[in-house]
Protein backbone atom coordinates (compact mmCIF):
# COMPACT_ATOMS: atom_id res chain seq x y z
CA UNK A 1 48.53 31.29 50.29
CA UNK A 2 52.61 31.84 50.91
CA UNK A 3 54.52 31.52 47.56
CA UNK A 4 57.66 30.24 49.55
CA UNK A 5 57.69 28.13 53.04
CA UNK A 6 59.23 30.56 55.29
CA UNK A 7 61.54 28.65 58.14
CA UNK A 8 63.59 29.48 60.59
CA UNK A 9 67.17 29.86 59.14
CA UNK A 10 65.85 31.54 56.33
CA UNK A 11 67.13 34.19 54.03
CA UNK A 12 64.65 36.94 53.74
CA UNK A 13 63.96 40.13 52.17
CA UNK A 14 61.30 43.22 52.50
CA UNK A 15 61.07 46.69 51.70
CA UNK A 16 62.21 49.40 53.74
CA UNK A 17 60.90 52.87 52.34
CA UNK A 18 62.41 52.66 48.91
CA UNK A 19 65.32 50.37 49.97
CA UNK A 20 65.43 46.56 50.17
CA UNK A 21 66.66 44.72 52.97
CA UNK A 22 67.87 41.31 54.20
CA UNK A 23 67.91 39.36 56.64
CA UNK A 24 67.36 36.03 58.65
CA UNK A 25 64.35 34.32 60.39
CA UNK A 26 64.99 33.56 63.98
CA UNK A 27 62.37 32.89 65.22
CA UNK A 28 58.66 32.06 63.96
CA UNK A 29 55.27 32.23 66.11
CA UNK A 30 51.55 31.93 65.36
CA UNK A 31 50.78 34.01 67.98
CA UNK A 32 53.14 37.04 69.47
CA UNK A 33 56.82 37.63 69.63
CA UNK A 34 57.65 41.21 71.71
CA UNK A 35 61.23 42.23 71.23
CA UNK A 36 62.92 45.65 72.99
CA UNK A 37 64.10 47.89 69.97
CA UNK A 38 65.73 51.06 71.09
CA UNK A 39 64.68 51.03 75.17
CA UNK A 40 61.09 50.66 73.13
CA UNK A 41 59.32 47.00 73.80
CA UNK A 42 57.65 46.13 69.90
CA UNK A 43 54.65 43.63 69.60
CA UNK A 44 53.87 41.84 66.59
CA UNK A 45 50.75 39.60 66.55
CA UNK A 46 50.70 36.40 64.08
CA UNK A 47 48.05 33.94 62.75
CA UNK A 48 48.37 30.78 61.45
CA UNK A 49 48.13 31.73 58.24
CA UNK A 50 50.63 34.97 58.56
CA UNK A 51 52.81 33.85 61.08
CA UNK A 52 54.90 36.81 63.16
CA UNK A 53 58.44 36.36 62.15
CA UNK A 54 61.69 37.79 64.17
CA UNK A 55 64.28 38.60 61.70
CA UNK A 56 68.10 39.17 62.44
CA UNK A 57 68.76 41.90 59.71
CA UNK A 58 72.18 41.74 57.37
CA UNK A 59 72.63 45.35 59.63
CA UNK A 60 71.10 46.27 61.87
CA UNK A 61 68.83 45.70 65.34
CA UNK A 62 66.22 42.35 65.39
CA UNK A 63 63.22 43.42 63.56
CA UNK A 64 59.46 41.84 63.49
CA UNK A 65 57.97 40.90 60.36
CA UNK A 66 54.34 38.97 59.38
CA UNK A 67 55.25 36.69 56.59
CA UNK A 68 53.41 38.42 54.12
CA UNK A 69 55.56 41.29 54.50
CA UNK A 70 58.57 39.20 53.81
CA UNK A 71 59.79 37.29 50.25
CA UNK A 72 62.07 34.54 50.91
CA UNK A 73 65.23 34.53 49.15
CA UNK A 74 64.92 30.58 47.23
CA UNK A 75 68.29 28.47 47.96
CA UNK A 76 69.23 30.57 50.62
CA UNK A 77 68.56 27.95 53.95
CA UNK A 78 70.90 28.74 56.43
């Protein structure tokens, strides 16, 4: 079960080693988003309930996220 609806526009955040970062959901699939990261192609594979979740970071390349990997930051709707 998600604690928080996670849409796109949203303000996110997830851990990154021992650092938190931020960011913001552009896209959202049930299925597969790829995205090229470095000259490297990157697959992420969702579900319905742990949707895949493209994420524009604060800095940064676009990164790929599940949703459960994610917490979204309340009030912060783009």
């Amino acid at each position: 079960m998600r604690k928080e609806m996670v849409e796109k526009g949203s303000q996110v955040q997830w851990m990154n080693s021992s650092t938190t970062k931020q960011g913001q959901v552009v896209e959202i699939n049930e299925k597969i988003i790829q995205i090229n990261r470095n000259g490297v192609q990157v697959t992420r594979m969702g579900k319905p309930d742990n949707r895949v979740l493209k994420i524009k970071p604060d800095q940064g390349e676009m990164i790929l996220k599940l949703e459960t990997e994610v917490q979204v930051l309340t009030g912060q709707l783009v």
